[in-house]
Protein backbone atom coordinates (compact mmCIF):
# COMPACT_ATOMS: atom_id res chain seq x y z
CA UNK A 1 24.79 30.62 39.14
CA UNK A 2 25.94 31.95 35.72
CA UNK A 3 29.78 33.30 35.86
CA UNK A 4 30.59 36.16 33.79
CA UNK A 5 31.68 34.89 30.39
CA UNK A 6 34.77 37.74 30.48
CA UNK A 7 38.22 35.90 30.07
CA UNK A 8 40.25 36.18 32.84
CA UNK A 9 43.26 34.66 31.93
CA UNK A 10 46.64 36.10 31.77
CA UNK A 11 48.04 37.78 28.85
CA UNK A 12 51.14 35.22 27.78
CA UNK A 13 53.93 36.64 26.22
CA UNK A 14 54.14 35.22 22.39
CA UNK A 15 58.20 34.18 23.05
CA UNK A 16 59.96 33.39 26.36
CA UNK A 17 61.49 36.85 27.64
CA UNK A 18 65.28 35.96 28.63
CA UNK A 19 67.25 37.87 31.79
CA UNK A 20 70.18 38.10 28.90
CA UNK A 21 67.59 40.13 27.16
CA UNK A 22 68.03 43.83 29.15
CA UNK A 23 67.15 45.77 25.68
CA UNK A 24 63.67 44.44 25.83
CA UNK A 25 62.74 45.94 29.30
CA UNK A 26 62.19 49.45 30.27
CA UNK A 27 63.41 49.73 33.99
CA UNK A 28 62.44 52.18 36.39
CA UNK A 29 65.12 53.75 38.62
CA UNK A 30 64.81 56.49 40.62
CA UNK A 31 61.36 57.58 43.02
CA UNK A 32 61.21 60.30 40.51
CA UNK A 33 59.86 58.59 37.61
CA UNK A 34 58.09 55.82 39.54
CA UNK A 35 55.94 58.89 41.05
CA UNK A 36 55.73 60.52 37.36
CA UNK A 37 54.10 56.86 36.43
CA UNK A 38 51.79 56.42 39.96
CA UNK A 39 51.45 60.01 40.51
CA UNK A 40 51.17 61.29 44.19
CA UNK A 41 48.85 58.95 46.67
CA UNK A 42 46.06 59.85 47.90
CA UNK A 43 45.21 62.12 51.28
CA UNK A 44 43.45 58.92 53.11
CA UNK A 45 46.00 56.51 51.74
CA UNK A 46 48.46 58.69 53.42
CA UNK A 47 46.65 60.19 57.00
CA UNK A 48 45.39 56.27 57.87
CA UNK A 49 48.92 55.15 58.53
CA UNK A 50 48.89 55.13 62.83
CA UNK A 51 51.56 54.29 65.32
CA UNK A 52 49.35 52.88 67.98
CA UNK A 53 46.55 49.83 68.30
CA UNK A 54 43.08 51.65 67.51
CA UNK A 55 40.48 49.69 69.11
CA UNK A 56 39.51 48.00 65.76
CA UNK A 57 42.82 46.85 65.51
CA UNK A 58 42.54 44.81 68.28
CA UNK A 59 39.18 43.31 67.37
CA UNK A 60 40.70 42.52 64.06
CA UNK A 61 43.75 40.59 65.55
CA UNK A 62 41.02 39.01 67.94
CA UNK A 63 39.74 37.23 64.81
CA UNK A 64 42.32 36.81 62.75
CA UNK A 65 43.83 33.18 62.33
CA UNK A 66 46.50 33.72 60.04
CA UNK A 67 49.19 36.25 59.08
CA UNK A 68 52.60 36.58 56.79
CA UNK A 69 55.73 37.77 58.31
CA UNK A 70 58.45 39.25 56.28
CA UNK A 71 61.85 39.60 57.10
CA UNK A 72 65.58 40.40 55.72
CA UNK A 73 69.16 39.38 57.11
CA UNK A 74 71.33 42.42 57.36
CA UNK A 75 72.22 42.43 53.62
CA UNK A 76 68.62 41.95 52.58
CA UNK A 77 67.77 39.21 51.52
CA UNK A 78 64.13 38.85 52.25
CA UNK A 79 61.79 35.89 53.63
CA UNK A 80 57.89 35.77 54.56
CA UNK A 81 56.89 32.84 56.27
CA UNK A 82 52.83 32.22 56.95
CA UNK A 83 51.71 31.87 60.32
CA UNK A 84 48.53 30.07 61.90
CA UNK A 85 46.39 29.09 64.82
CA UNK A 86 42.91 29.72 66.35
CA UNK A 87 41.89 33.15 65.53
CA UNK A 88 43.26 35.37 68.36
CA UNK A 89 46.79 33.80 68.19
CA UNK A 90 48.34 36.65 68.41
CA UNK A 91 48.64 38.19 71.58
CA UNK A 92 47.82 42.21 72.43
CA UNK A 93 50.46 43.43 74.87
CA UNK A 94 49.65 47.18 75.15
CA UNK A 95 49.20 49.93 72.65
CA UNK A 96 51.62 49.61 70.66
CA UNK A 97 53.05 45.34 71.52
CA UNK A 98 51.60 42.43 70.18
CA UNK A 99 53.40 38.74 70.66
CA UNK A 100 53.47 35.80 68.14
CA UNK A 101 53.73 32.25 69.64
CA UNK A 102 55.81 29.58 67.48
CA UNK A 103 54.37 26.23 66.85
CA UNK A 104 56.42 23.40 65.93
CA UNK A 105 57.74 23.55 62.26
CA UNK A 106 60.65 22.61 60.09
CA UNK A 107 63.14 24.04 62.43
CA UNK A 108 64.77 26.30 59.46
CA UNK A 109 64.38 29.80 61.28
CA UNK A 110 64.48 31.59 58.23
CA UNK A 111 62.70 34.53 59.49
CA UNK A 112 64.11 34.12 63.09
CA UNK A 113 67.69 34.01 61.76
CA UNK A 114 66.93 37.64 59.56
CA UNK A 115 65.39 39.61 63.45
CA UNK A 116 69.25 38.64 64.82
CA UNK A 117 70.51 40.57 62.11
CA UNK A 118 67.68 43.43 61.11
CA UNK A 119 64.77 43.37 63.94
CA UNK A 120 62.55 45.23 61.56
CA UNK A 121 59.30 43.65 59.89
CA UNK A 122 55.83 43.59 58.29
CA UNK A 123 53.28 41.55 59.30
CA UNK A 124 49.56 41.36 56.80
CA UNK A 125 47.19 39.52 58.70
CA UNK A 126 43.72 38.04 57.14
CA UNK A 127 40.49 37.36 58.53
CA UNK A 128 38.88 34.60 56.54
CA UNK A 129 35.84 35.98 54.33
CA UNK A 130 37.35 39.54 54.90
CA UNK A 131 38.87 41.37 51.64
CA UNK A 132 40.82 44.10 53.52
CA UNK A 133 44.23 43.42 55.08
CA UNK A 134 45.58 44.59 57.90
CA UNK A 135 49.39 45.80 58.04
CA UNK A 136 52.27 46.19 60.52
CA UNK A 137 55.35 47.19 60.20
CA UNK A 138 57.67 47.55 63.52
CA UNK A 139 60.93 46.12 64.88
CA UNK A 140 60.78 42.81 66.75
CA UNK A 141 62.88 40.46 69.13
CA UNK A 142 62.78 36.70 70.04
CA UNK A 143 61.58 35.64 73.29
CA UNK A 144 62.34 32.27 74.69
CA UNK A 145 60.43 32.87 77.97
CA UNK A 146 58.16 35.34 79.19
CA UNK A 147 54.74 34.96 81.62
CA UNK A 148 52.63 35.36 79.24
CA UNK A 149 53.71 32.63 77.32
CA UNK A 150 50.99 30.72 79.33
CA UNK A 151 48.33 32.83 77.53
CA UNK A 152 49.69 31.19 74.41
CA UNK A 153 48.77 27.88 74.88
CA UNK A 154 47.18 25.63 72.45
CA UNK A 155 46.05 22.04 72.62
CA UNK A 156 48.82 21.97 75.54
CA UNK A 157 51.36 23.30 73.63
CA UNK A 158 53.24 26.33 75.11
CA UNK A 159 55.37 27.69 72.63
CA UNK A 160 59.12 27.32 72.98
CA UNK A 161 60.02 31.08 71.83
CA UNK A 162 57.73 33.48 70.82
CA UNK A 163 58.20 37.11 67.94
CA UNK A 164 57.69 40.15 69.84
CA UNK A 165 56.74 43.21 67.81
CA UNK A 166 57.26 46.63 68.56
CA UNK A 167 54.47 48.52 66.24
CA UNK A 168 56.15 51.49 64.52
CA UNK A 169 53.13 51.41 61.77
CA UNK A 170 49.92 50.23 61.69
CA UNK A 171 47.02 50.45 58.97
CA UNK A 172 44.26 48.78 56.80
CA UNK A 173 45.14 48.13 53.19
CA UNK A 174 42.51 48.47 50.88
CA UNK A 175 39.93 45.60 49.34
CA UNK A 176 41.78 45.04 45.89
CA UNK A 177 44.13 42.54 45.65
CA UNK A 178 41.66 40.12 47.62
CA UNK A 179 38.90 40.98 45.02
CA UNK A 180 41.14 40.94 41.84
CA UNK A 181 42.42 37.33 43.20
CA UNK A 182 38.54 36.16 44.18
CA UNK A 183 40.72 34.70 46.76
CA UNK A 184 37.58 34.18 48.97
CA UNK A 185 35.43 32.59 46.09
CA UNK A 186 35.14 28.80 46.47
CA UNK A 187 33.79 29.16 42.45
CA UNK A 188 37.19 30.37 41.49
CA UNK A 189 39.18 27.60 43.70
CA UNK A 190 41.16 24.61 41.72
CA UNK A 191 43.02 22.86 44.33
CA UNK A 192 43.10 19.58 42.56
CA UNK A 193 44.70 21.33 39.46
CA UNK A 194 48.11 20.20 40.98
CA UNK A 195 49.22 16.94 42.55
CA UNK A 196 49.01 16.40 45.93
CA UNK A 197 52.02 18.04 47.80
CA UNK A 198 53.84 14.14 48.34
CA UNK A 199 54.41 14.09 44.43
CA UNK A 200 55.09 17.81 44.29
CA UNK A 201 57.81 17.24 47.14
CA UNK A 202 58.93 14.01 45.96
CA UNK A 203 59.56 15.63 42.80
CA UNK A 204 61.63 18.98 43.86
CA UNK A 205 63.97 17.89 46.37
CA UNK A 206 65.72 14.18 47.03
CA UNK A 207 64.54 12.16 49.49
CA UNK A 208 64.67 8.26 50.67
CA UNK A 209 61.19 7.87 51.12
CA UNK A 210 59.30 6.61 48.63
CA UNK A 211 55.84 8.37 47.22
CA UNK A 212 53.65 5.87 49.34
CA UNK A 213 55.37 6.89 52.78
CA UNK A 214 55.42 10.54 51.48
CA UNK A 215 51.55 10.05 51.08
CA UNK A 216 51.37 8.88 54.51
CA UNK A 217 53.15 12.21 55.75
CA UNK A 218 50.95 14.31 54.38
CA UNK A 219 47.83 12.21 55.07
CA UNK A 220 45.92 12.62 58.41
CA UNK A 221 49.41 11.90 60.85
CA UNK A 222 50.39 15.53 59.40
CA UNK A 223 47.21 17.23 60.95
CA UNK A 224 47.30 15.37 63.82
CA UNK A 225 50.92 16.16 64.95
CA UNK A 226 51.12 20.00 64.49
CA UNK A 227 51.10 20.54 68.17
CA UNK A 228 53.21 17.34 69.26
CA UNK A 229 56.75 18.76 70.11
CA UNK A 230 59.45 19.10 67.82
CA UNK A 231 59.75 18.52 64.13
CA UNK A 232 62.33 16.06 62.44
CA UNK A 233 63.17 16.14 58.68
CA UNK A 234 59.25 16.92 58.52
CA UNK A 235 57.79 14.15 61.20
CA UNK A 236 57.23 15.11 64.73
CA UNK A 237 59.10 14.09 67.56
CA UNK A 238 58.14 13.40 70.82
């Protein structure tokens, strides 16, 4: 198959722009002139916005395997942190409550730390193949327990907490950010481009191991252990 022969490659600025720089930038600052530049939305962008689980909804979080939740502490600093497992991870309480399980990870809590202090959140979720979105925004709380935490189970892991969401807003964004990214066209893939996560790793933070046992890590150990209890510095504990 012949790809189009159009360029897409960023535009690169001809000198480095510098923060000290302010005069070169022309800053928007007030809703007024950031609607004189966007101009007023839409009548569908506006009426699809819903405060319950349609029926699509649900299919759609049936079949999703994957979704980004972003958070902020209570002076807002901001986090999103990706989260995965068999589509239909997330589980459909009622109308307007959905549940997602934790799986064992790094054990930082970013996002967990920011719901103690500001329980609101948004929550995309993807469907592999799929170039809409969907989107919700609610408040949420941290269970450690609850009954249906045995609905959650996967390869016999039962999570150990579990984010609760409240749905204040729910709705489907639009195809084009997936189709300006060809985010779901293996042509436009380069995963190879950069080196494997080990030397990426071993090269941003300190650490005693050495590449080799980084490698190992990261080789097949790391798939196998993502439901084996508790992580450790990055290696699972028993």
């Amino acid at each position: 198959m012949t790809l189009a022969t159009e360029s897409t490659e960023p535009t690169k600025p001809t000198e480095p722009i510098k923060p000290t720089e302010p005069a070169r930038f022309t800053e928007i600052t007030s809703a007024e002139e950031l609607r004189a530049l966007l101009g007023t939305p839409l009548r569908r962008a506006l009426d699809k916005e819903r405060a319950t689980l349609h029926a699509w909804d649900r299919e759609w979080l049936r079949l999703s395997p994957f979704c980004l939740i972003s958070t902020s502490d209570a002076d807002g600093n901001c986090d999103v942190s990706p989260k995965g497992d068999p589509p239909g991870f997330t589980l459909v309480l009622d109308d307007t409550t959905i549940v997602i399980p934790e799986r064992p990870g790094n054990r930082r809590a970013d996002g967990y730390m920011n719901v103690l202090g500001n329980p609101h959140v948004g929550l995309v979720y993807l469907i592999p193949g799929r170039r809409e979105t969907l989107r919700i925004n609610g408040r949420a709380r941290i269970l450690r327990d609850a009954p249906f935490f045995d609905e959650m189970v996967v390869k016999g892991h039962r999570p150990e907490l579990a984010l609760l969401v409240e749905i204040e807003q729910i709705f489907f964004h639009c195809a084009k950010a997936l189709m300006r990214s060809k985010l779901w066209m293996p042509e436009s893939w380069e995963p190879d481009a950069l080196p494997s996560q080990a030397r990426i790793v071993k090269d941003v933070q300190y650490t005693e191991e050495t590449l080799e046992q980084m490698e190992q890590r990261y080789g097949p150990a790391y798939a196998d252990a993502l439901y084996k209890g508790r992580y450790e510095g990055g290696r699972p504990s028993s």
